[in-house]
C-alpha atoms as a PDB file:
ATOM      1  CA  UNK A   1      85.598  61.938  36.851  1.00  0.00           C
ATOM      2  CA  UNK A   2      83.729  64.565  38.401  1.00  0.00           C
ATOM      3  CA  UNK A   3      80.483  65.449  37.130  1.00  0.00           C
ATOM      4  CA  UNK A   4      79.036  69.064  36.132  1.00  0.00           C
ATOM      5  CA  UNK A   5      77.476  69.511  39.240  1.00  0.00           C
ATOM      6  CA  UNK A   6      80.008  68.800  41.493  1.00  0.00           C
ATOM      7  CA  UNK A   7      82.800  70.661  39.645  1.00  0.00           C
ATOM      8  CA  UNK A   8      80.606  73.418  39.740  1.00  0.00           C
ATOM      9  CA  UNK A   9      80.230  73.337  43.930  1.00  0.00           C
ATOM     10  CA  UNK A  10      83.710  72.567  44.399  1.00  0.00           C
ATOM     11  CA  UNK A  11      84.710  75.739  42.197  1.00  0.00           C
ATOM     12  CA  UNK A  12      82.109  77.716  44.258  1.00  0.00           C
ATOM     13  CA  UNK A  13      83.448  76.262  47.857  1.00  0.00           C
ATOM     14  CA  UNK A  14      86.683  76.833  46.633  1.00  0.00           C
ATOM     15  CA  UNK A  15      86.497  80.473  45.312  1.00  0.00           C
ATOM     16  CA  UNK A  16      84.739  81.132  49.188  1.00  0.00           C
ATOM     17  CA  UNK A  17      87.912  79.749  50.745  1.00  0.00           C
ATOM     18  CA  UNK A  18      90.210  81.397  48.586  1.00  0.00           C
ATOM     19  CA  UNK A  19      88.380  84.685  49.675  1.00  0.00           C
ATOM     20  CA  UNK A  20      89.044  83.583  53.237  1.00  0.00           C
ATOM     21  CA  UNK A  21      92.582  83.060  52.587  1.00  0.00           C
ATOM     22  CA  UNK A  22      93.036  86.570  51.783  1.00  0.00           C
ATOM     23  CA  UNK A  23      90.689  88.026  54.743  1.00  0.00           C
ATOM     24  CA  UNK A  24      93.272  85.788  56.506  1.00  0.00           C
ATOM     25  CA  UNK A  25      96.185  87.207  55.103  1.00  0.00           C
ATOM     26  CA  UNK A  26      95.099  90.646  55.425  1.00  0.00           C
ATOM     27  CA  UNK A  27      94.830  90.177  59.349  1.00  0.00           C
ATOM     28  CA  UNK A  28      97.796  88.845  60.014  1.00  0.00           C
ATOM     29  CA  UNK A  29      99.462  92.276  57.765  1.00  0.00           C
ATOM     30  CA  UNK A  30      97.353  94.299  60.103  1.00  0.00           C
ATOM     31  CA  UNK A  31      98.343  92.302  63.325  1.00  0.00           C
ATOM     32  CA  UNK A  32      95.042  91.337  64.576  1.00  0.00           C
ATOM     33  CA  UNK A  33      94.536  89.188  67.677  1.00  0.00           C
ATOM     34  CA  UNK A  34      96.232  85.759  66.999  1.00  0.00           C
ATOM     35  CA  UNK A  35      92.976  84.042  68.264  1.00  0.00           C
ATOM     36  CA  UNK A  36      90.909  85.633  65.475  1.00  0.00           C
ATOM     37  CA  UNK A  37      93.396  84.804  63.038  1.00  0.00           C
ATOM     38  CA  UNK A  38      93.731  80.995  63.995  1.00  0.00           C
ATOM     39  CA  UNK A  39      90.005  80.935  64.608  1.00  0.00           C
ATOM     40  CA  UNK A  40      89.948  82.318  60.574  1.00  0.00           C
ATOM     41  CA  UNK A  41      92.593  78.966  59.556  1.00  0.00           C
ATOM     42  CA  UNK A  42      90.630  76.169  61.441  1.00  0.00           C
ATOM     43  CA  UNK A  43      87.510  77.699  59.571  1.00  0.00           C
ATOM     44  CA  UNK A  44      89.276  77.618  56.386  1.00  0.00           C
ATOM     45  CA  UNK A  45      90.522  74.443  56.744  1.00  0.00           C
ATOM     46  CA  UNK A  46      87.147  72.863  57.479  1.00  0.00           C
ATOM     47  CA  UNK A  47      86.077  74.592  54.538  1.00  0.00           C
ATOM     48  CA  UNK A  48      88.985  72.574  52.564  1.00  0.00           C
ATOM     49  CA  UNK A  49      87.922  69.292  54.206  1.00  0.00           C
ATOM     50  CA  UNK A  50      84.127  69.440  53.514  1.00  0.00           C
ATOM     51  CA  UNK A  51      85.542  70.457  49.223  1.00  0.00           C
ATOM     52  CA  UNK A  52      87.875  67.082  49.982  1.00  0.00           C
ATOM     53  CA  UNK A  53      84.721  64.974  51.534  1.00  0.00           C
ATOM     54  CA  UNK A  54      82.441  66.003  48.282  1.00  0.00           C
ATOM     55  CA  UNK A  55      85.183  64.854  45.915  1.00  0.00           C
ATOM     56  CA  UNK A  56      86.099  61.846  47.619  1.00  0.00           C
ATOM     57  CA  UNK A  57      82.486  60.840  47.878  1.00  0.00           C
ATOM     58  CA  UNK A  58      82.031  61.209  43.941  1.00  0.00           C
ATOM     59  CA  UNK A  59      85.330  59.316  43.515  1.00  0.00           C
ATOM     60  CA  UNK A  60      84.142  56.427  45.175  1.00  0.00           C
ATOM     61  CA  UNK A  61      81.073  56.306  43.556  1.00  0.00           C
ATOM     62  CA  UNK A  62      82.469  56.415  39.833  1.00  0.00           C
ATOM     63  CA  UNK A  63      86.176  55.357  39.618  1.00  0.00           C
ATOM     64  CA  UNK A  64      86.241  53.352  42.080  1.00  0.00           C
ATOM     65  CA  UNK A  65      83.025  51.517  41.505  1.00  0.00           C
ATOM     66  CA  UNK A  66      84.429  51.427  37.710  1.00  0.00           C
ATOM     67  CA  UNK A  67      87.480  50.017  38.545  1.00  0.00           C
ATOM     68  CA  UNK A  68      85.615  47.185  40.485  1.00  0.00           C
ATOM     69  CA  UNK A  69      83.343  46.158  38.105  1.00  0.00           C
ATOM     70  CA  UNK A  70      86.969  45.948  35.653  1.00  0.00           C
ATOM     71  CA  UNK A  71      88.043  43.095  38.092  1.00  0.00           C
ATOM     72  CA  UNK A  72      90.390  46.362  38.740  1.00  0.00           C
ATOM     73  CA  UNK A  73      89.278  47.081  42.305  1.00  0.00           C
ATOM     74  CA  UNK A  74      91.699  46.029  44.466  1.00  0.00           C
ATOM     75  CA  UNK A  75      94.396  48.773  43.552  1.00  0.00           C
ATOM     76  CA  UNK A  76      91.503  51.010  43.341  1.00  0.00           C
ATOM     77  CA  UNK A  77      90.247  50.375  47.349  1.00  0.00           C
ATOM     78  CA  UNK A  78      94.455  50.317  48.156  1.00  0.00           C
ATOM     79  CA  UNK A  79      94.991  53.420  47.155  1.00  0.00           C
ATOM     80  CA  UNK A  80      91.199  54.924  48.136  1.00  0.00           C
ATOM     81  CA  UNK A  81      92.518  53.505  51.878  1.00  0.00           C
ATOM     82  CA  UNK A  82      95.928  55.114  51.619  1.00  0.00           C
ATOM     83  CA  UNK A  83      93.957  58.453  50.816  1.00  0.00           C
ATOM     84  CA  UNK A  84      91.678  58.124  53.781  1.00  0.00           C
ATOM     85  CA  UNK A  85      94.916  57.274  55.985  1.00  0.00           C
ATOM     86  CA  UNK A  86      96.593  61.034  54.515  1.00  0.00           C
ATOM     87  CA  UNK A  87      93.142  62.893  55.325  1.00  0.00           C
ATOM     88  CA  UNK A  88      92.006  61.532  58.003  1.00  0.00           C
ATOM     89  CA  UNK A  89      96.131  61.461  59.796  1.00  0.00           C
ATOM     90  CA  UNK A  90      94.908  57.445  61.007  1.00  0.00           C
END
């Protein structure tokens, strides 16, 4: 569960990005230089990641410490690990 705080920066991070998506959007309607526009998508997705490494922090540090101390871990860490495989493309 995320907490107050965190929604809160995640919302925030999130309404930035979708900003970007539509600065984005706009270029490519206006046919600006390809390297600007792909320059605009790698910054948008490191936006996305850094929203992804915020959740995933709080995620480890309530449901899946929860589900450990419920003896409930090990489905917990397996599918924590098959996350990390997704994002990270291991």
């Amino acid at each position: 569960m995320i907490n107050e705080e965190i929604k809160q920066d995640s919302l925030s991070r999130l309404k930035r990005i979708e900003g970007q998506i539509r600065g984005i959007m706009k270029m490519v309607e206006n046919e600006k230089y390809c390297i600007d526009i792909i320059n605009q998508i790698t910054a948008a997705e490191k936006a996305l990641q850094g929203v992804s490494k915020i959740i995933m922090k709080r995620h480890v540090e309530s449901c899946v410490a929860t589900a450990i101390s419920l003896g409930k871990g090990k489905d917990a860490i397996d599918e924590l690990v098959d996350t990390i495989y997704k994002v990270g493309k291991v």
